[in-house]
Protein backbone atom coordinates (compact mmCIF):
# COMPACT_ATOMS: atom_id res chain seq x y z
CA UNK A 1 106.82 66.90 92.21
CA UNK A 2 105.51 68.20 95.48
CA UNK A 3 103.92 71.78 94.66
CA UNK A 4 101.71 73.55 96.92
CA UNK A 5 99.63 76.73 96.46
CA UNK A 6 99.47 79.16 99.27
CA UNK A 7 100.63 76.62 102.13
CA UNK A 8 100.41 77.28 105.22
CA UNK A 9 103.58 77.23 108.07
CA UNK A 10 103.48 73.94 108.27
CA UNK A 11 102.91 72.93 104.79
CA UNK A 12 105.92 74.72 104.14
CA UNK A 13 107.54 73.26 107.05
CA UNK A 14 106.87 69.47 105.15
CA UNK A 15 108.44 70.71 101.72
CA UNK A 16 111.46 72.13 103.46
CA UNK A 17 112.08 68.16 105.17
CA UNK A 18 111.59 66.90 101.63
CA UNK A 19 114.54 68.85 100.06
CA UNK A 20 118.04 67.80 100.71
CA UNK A 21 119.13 71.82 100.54
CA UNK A 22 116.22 72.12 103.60
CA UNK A 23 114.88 74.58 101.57
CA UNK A 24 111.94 75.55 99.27
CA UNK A 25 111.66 77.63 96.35
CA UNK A 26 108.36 80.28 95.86
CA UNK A 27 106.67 82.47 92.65
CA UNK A 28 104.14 85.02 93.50
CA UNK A 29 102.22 85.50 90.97
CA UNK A 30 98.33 86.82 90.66
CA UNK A 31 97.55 86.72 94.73
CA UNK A 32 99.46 83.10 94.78
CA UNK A 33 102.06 81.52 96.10
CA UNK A 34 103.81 78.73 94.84
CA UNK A 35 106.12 76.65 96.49
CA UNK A 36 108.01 73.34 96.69
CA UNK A 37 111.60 71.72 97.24
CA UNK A 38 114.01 73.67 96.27
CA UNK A 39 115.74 71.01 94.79
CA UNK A 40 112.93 70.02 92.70
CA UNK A 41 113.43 72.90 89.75
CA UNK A 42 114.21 76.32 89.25
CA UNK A 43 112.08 79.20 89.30
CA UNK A 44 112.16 79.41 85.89
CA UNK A 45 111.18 75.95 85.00
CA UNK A 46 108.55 76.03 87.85
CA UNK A 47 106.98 79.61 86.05
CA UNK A 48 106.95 78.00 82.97
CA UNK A 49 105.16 74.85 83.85
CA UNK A 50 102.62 76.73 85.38
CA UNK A 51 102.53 78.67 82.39
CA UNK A 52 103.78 82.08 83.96
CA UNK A 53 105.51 85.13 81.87
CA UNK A 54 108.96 85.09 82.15
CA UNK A 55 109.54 87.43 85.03
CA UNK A 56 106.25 88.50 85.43
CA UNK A 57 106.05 87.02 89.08
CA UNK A 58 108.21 87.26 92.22
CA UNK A 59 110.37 84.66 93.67
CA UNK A 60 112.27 84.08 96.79
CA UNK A 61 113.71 80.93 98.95
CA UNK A 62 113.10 80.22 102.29
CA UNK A 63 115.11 78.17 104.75
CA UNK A 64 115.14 76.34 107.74
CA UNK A 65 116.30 77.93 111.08
């Protein structure tokens, strides 16, 4: 799975291609961000592979224009 920690525009702009929604999925968590396709897994799943608290980060989607 394509994950990326704190990307930059056009990092993001790559992950967003790569998902058939055109979207990504983030978690903030401890000064991070996380993000990859949003068809990839669920914030949920994502937090708990990268051994986050249940809700103890913030999420979000972004889109393409």
């Amino acid at each position: 799975m394509l994950l990326t920690m704190n990307p930059t525009d056009d990092q993001i702009a790559k992950l967003i291609s790569l998902s058939k929604d055109r979207a990504v999925k983030w978690i903030e968590y401890n000064g991070n961000r996380f993000v990859w396709p949003s068809d990839a897994a669920s914030h949920a799943a994502m937090a708990h592979s990268l051994r986050i608290a249940n809700l103890a980060y913030e999420k979000g989607i972004m889109v393409q224009n």
